[in-house]
N, C-alpha and C. Protein backbone atom coordinates (compact mmCIF):
# COMPACT_ATOMS: atom_id res chain seq x y z
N UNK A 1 8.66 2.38 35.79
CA UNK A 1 9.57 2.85 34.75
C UNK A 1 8.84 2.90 33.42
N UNK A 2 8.91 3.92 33.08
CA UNK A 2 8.54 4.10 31.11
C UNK A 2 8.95 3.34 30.18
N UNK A 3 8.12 2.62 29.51
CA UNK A 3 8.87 2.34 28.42
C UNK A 3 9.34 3.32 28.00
N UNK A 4 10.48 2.77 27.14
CA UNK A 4 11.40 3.74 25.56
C UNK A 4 10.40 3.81 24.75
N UNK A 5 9.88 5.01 23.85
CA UNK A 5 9.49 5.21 22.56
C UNK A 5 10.26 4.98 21.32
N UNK A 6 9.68 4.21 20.38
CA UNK A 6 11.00 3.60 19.61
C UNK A 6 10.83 4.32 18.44
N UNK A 7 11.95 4.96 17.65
CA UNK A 7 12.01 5.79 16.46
C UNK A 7 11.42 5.56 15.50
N UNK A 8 10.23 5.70 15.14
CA UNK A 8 9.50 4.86 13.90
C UNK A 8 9.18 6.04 12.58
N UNK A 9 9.63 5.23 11.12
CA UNK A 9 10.26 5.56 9.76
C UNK A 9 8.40 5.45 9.18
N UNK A 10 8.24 6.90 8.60
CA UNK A 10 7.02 6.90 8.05
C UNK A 10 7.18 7.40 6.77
N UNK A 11 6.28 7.02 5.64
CA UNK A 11 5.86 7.83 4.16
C UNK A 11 4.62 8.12 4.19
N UNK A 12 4.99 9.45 3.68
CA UNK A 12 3.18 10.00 3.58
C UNK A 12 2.88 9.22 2.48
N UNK A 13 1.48 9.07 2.28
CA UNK A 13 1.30 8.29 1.00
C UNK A 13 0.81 9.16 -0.21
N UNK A 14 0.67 10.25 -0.06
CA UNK A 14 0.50 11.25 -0.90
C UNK A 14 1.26 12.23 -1.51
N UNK A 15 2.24 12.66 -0.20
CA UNK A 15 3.15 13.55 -0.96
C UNK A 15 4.76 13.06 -1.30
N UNK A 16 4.53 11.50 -0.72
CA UNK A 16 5.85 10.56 -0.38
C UNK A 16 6.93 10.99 0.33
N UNK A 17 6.76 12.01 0.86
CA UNK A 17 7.85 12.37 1.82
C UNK A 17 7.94 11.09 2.94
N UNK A 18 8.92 10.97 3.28
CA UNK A 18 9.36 10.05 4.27
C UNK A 18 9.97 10.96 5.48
N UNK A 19 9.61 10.80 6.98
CA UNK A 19 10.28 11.53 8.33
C UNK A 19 10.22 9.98 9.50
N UNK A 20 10.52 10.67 10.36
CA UNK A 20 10.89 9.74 11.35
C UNK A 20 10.14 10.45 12.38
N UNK A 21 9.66 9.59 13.69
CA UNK A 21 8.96 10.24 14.70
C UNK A 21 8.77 9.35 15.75
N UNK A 22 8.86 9.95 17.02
CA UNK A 22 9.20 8.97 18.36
C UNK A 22 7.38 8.66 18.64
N UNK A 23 6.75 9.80 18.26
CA UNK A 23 4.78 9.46 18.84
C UNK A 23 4.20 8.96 16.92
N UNK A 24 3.19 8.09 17.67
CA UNK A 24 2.50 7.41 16.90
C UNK A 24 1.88 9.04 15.85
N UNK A 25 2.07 8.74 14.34
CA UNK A 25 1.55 9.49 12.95
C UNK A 25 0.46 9.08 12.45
N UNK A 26 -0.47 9.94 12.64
CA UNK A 26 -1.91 9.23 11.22
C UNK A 26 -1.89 9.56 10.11
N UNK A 27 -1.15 11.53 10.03
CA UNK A 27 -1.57 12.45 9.07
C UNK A 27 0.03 13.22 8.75
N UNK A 28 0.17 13.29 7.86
CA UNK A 28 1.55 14.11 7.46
C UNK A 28 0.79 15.67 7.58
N UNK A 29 1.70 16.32 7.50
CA UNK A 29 1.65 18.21 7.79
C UNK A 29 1.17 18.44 6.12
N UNK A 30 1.23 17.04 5.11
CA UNK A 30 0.82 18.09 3.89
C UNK A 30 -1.04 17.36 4.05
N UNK A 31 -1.39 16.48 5.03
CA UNK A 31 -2.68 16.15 5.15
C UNK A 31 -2.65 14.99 4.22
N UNK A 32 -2.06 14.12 4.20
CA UNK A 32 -2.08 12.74 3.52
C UNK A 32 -1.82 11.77 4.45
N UNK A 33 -2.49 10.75 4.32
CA UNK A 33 -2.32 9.63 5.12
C UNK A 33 -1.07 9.20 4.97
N UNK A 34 0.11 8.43 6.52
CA UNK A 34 0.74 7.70 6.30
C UNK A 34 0.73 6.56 6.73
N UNK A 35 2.16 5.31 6.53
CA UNK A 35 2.09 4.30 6.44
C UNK A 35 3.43 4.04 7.46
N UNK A 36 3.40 3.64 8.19
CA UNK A 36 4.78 3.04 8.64
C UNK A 36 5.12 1.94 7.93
N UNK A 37 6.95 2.26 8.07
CA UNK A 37 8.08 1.59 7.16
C UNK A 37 8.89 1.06 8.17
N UNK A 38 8.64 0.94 9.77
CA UNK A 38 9.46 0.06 10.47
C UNK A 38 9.99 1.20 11.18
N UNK A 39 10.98 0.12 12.05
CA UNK A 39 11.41 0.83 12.94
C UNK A 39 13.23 1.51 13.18
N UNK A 40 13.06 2.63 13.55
CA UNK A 40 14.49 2.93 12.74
C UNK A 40 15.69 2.81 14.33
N UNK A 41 16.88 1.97 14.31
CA UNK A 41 17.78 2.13 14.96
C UNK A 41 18.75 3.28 14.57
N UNK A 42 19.69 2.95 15.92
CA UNK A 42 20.75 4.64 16.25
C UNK A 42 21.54 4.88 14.54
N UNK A 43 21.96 3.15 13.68
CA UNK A 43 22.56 3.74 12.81
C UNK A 43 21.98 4.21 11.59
N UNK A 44 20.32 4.52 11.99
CA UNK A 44 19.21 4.89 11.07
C UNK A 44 19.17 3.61 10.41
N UNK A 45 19.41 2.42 10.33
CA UNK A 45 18.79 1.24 9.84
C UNK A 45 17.39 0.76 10.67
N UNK A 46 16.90 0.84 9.48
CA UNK A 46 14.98 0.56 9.26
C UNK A 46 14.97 -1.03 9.36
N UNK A 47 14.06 -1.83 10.35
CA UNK A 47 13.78 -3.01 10.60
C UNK A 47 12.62 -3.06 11.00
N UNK A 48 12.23 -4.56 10.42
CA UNK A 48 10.57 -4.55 10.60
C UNK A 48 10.16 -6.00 11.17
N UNK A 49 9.29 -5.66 12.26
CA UNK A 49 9.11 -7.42 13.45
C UNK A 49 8.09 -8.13 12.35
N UNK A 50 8.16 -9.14 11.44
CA UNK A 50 6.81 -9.87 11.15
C UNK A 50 6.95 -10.98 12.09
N UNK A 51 6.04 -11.80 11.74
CA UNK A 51 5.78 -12.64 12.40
C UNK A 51 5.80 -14.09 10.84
N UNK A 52 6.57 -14.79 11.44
CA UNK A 52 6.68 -16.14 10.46
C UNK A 52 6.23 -17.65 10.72
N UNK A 53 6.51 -18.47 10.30
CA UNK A 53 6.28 -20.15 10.53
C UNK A 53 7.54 -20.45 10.91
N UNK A 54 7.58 -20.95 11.89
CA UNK A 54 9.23 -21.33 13.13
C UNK A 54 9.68 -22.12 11.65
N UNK A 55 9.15 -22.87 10.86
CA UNK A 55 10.34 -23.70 10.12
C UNK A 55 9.89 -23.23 8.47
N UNK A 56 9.26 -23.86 8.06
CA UNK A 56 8.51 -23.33 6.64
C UNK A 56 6.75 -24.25 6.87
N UNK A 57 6.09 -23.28 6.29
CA UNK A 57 4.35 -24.14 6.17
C UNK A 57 4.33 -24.99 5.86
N UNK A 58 4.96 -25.64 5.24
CA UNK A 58 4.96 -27.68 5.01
C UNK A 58 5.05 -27.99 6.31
N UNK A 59 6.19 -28.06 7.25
CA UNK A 59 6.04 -28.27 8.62
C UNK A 59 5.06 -27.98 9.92
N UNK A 60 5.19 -26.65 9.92
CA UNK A 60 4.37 -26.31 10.75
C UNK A 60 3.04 -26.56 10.67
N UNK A 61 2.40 -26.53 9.39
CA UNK A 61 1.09 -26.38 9.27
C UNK A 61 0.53 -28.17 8.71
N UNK A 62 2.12 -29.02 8.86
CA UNK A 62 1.50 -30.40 8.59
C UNK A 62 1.10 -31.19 8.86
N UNK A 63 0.01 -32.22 8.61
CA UNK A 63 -1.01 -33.22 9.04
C UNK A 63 -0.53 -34.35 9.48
N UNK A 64 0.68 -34.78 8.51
CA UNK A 64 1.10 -36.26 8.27
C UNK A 64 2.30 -36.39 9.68
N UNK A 65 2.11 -37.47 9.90
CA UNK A 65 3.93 -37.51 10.67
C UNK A 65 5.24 -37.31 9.95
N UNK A 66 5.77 -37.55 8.66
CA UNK A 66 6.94 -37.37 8.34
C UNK A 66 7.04 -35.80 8.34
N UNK A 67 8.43 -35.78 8.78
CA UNK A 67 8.63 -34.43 8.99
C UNK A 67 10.59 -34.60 8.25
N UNK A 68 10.81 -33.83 7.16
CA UNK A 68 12.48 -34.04 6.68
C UNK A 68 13.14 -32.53 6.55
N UNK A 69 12.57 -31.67 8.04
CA UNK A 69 13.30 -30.90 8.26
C UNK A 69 14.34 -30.24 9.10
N UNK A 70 15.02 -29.10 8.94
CA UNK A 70 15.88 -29.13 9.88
C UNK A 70 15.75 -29.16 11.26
N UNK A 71 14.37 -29.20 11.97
CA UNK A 71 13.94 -29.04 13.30
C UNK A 71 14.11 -30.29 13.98
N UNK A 72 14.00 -31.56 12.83
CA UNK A 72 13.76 -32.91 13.50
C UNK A 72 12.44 -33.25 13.68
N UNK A 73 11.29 -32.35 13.41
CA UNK A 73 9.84 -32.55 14.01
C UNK A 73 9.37 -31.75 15.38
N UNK A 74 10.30 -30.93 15.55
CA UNK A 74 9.80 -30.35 17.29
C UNK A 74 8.98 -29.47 16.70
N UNK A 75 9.00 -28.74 15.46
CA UNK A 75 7.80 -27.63 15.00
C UNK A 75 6.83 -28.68 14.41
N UNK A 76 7.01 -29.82 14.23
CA UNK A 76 5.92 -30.22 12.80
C UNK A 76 4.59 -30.25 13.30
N UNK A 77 3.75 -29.75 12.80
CA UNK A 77 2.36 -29.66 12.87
C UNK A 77 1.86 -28.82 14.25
N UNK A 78 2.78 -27.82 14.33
CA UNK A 78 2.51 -26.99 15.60
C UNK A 78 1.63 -25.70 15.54
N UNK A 79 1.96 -25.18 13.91
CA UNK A 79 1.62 -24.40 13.33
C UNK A 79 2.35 -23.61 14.17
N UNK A 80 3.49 -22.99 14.66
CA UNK A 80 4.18 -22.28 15.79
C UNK A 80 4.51 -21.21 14.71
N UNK A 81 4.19 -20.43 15.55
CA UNK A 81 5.15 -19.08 14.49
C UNK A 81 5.71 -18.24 15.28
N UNK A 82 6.98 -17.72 14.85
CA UNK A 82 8.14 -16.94 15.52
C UNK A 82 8.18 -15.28 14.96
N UNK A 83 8.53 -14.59 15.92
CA UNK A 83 8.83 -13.52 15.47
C UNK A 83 10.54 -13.04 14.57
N UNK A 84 10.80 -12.36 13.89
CA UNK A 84 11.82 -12.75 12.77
C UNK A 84 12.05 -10.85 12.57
N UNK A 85 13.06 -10.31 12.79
CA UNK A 85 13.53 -8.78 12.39
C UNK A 85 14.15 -8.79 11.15
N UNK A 86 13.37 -7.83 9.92
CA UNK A 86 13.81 -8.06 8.52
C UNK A 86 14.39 -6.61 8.76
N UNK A 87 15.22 -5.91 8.17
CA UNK A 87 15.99 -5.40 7.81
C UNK A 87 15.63 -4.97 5.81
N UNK A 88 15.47 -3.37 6.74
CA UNK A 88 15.12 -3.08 5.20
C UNK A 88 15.77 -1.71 4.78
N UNK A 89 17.04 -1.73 4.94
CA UNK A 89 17.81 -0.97 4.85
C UNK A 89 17.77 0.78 5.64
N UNK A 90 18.87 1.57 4.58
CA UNK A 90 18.54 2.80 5.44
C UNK A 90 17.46 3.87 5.61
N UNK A 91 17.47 4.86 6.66
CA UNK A 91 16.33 5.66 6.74
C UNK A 91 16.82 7.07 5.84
N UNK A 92 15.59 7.68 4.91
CA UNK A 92 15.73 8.82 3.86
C UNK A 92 15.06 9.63 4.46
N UNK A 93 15.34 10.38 5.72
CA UNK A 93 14.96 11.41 5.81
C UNK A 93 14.86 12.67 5.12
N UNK A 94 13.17 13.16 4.88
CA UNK A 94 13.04 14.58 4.17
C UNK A 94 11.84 15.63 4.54
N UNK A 95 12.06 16.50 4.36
CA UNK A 95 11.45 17.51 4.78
C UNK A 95 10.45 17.53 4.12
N UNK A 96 9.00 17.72 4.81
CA UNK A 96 7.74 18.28 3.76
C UNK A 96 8.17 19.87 3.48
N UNK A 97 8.41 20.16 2.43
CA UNK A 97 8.49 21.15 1.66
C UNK A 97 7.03 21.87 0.61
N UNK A 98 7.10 22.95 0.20
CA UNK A 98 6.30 23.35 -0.77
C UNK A 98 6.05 22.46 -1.92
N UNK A 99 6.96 21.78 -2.40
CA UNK A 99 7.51 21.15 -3.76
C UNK A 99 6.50 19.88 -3.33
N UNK A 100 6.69 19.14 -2.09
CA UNK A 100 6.03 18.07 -1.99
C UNK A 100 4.14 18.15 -1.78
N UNK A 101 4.30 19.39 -0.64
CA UNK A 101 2.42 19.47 -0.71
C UNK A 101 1.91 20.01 -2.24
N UNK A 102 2.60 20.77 -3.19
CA UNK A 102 2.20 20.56 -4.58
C UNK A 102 2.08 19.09 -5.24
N UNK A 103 2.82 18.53 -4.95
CA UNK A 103 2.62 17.16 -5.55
C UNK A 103 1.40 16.29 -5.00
N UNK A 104 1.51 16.62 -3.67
CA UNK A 104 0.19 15.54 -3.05
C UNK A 104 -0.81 16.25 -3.37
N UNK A 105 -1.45 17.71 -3.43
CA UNK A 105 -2.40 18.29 -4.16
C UNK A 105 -2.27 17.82 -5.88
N UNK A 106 -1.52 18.17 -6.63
CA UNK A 106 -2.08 17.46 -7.36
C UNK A 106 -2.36 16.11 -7.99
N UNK A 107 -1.71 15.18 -7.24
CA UNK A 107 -2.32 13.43 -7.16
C UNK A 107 -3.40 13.85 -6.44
N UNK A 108 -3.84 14.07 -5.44
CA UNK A 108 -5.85 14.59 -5.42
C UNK A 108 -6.22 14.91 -5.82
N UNK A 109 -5.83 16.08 -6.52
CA UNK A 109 -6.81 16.35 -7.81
C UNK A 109 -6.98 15.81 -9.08
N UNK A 110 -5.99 14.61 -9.72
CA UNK A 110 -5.39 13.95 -10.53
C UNK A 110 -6.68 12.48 -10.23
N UNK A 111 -6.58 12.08 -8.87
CA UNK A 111 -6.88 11.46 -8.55
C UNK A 111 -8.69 11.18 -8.13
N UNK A 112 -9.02 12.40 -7.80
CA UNK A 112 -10.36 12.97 -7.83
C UNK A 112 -11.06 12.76 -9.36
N UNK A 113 -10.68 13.21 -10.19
CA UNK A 113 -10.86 13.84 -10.92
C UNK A 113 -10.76 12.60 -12.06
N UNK A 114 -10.37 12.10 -11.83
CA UNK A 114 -10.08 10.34 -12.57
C UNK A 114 -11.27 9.74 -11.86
N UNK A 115 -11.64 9.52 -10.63
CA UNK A 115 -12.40 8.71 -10.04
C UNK A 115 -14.14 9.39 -10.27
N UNK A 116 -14.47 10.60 -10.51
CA UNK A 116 -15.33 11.47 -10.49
C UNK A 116 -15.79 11.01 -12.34
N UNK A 117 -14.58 11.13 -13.16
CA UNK A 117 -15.38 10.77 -14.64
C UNK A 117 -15.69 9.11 -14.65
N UNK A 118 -14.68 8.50 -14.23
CA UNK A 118 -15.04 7.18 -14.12
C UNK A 118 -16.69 6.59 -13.88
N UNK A 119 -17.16 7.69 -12.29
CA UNK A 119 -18.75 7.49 -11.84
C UNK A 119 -19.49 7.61 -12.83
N UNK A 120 -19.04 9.33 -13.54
CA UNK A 120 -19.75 9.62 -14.41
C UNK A 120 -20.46 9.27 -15.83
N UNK A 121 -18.98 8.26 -16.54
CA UNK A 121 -18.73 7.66 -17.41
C UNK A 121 -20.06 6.54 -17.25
N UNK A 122 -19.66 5.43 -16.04
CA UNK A 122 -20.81 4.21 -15.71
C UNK A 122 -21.61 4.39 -14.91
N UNK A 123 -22.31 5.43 -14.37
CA UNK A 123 -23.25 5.75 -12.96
C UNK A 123 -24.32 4.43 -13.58
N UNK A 124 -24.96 3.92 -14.52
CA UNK A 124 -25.96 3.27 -14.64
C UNK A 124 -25.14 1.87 -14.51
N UNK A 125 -24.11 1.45 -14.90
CA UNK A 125 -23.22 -0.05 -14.84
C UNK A 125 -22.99 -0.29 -13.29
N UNK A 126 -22.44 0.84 -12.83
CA UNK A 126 -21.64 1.02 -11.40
C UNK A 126 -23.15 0.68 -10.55
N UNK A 127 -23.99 1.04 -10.66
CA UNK A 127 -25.32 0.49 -9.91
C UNK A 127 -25.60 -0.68 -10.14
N UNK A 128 -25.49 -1.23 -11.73
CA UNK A 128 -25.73 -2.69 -11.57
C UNK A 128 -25.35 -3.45 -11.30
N UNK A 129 -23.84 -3.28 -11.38
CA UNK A 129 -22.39 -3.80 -10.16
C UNK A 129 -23.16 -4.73 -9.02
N UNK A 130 -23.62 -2.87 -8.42
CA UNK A 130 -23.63 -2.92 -7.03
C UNK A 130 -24.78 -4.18 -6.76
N UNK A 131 -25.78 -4.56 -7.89
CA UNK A 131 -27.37 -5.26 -7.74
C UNK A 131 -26.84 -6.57 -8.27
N UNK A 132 -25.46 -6.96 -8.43
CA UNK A 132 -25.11 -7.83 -9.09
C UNK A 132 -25.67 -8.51 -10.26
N UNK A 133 -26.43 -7.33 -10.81
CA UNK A 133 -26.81 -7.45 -12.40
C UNK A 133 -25.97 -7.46 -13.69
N UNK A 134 -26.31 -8.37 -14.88
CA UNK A 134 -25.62 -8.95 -15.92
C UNK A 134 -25.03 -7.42 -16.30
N UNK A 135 -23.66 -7.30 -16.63
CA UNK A 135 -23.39 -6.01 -17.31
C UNK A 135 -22.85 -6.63 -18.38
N UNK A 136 -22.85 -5.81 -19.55
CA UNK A 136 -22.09 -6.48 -21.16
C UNK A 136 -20.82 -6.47 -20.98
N UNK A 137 -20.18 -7.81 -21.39
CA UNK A 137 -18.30 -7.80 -21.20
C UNK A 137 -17.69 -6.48 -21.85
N UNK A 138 -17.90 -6.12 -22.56
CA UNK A 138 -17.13 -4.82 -23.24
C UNK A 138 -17.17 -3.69 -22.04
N UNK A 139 -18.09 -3.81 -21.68
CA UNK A 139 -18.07 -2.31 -20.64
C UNK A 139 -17.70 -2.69 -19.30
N UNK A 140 -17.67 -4.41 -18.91
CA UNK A 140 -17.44 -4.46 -17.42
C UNK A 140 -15.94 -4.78 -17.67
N UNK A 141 -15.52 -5.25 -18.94
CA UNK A 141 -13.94 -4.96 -18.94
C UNK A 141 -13.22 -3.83 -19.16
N UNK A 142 -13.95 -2.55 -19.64
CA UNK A 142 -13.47 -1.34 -19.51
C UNK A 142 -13.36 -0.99 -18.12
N UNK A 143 -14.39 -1.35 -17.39
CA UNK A 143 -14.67 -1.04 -15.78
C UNK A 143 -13.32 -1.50 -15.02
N UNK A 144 -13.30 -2.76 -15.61
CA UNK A 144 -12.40 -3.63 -14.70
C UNK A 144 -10.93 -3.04 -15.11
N UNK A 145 -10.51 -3.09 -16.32
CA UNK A 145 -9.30 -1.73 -16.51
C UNK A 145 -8.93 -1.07 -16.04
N UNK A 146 -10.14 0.01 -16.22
CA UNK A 146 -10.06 1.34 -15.33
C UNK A 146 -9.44 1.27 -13.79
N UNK A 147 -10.31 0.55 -12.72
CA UNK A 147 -10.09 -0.25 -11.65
C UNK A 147 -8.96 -0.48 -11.23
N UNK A 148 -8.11 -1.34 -12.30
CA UNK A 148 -6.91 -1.94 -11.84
C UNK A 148 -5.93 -0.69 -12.09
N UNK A 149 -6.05 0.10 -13.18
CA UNK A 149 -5.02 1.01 -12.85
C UNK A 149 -5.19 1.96 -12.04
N UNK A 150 -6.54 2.09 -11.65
CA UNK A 150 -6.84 3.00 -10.96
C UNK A 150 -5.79 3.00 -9.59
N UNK A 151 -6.28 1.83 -8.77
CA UNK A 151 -5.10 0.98 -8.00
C UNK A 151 -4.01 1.14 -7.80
N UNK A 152 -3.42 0.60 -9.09
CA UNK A 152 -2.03 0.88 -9.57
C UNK A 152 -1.47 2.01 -9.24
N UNK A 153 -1.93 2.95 -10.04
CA UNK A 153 -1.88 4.15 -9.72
C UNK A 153 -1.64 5.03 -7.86
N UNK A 154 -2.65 4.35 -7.32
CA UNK A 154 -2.56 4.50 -6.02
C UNK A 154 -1.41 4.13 -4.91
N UNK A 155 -1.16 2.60 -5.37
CA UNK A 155 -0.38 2.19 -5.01
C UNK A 155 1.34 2.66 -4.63
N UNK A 156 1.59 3.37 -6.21
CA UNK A 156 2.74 3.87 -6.85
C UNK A 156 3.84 4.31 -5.50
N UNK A 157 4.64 4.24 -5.28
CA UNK A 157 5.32 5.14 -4.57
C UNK A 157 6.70 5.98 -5.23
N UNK A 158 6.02 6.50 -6.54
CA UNK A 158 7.09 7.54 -7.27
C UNK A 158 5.72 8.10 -8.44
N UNK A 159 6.05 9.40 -7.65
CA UNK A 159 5.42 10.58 -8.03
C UNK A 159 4.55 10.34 -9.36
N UNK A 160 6.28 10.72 -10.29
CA UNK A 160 6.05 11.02 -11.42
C UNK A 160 5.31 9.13 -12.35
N UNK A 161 5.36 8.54 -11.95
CA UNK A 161 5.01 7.27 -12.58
C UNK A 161 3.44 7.26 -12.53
N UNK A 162 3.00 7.42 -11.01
CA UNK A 162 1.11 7.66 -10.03
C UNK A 162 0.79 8.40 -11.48
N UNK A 163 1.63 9.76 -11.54
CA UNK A 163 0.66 10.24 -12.41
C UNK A 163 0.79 10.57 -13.70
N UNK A 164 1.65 9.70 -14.04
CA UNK A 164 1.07 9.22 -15.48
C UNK A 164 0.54 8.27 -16.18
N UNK A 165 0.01 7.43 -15.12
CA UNK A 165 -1.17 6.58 -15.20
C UNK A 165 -2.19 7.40 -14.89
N UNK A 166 -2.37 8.17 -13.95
CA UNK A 166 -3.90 8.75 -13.93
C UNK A 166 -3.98 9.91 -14.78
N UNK A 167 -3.09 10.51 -15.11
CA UNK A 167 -2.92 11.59 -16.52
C UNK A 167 -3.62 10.42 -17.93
N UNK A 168 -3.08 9.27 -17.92
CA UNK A 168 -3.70 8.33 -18.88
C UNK A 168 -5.27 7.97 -19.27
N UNK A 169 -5.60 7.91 -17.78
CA UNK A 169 -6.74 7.59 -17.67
C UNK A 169 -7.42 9.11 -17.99
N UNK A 170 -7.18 10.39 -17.26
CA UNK A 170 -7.92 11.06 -18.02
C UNK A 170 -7.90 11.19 -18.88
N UNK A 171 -7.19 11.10 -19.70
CA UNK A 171 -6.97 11.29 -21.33
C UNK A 171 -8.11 10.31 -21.49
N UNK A 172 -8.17 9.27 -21.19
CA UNK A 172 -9.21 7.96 -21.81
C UNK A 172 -10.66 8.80 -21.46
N UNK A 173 -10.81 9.19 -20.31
CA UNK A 173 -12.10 10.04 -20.50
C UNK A 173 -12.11 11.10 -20.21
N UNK A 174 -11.87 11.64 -21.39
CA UNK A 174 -12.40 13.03 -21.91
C UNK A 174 -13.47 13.36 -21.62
N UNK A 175 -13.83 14.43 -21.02
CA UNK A 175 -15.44 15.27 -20.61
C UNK A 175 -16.52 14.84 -22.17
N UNK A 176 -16.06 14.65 -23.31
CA UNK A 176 -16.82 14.37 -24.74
C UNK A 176 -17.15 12.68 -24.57
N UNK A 177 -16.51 12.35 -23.69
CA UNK A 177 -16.99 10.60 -23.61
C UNK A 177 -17.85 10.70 -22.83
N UNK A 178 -18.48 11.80 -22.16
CA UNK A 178 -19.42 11.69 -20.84
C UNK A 178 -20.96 11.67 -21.38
């Protein structure tokens, strides 16, 4: 007998469209990587299996004999961990549309294009990085800036926010800072 294929809730990470799909997704139709968001039941509620500590990490993961939890000690120091279904509300199904592969094109090019002046900006720092050579705090904290929003930025899962942090950052380097 077959297993069931179970309905699983995806976001592209580029154009943020969100769909649903019974076979395993690498690539959305606008060519952006996605991410699974769990697994979706009949009433389209999205749930996700982690895996936890049967009681809390003081217990499970403890050395000592006293144990003053609700288990009594049957988890203490077992390090046991249980599987636990979180519930993360409903599924937003949407269509990749025109509107959305414009958007994930331009967070790549937004995004390119931020990461490309950045090289350009430190190609001689960004090497000494790499040689773990002394760089001057002023410029390895510009680096380190850059970096974190860079990130940030990546991270985002709303459009318009991604890119106006990396709209920011180009503004910070201007082709005249190069």
């Amino acid at each position: 007998m077959e297993a069931k294929k179970l309905l699983t809730y995806y976001r592209c990470e580029e154009c943020l469209t969100t769909f649903t799909s019974y076979d395993k997704v690498d690539v959305c139709s606008c060519d952006g990587p996605v991410e699974s968001l769990g697994i979706v039941r009949k009433d389209m509620t999205v749930y996700e299996e982690k895996e936890r500590c049967a009681c809390d990490a003081r217990c499970t993961n403890a050395c000592g004999p006293l144990c003053n939890c609700v288990c009594g000690g049957v988890n203490h120091g077992t390090g046991k961990m249980i599987t636990v279904i979180v519930e993360k509300g409903k599924a937003k199904v949407k269509e990749v549309n025109q509107e959305a592969i414009d958007k994930a094109n331009d967070f790549r090019k937004a995004k390119q294009e931020a990461w490309d002046r950045y090289e350009n900006k430190y190609k001689e720092n960004i090497e000494k990085e790499k040689n773990r050579e002394w760089l001057d705090r002023s410029v390895w904290l510009e680096m380190y800036n850059f970096k974190k929003d860079y990130k940030k930025a990546i991270k985002m899962k709303v459009h318009g926010k991604r890119m106006d942090i990396l709209n920011g950052l180009l503004r910070n380097y201007e082709y005249h800072d190069l």
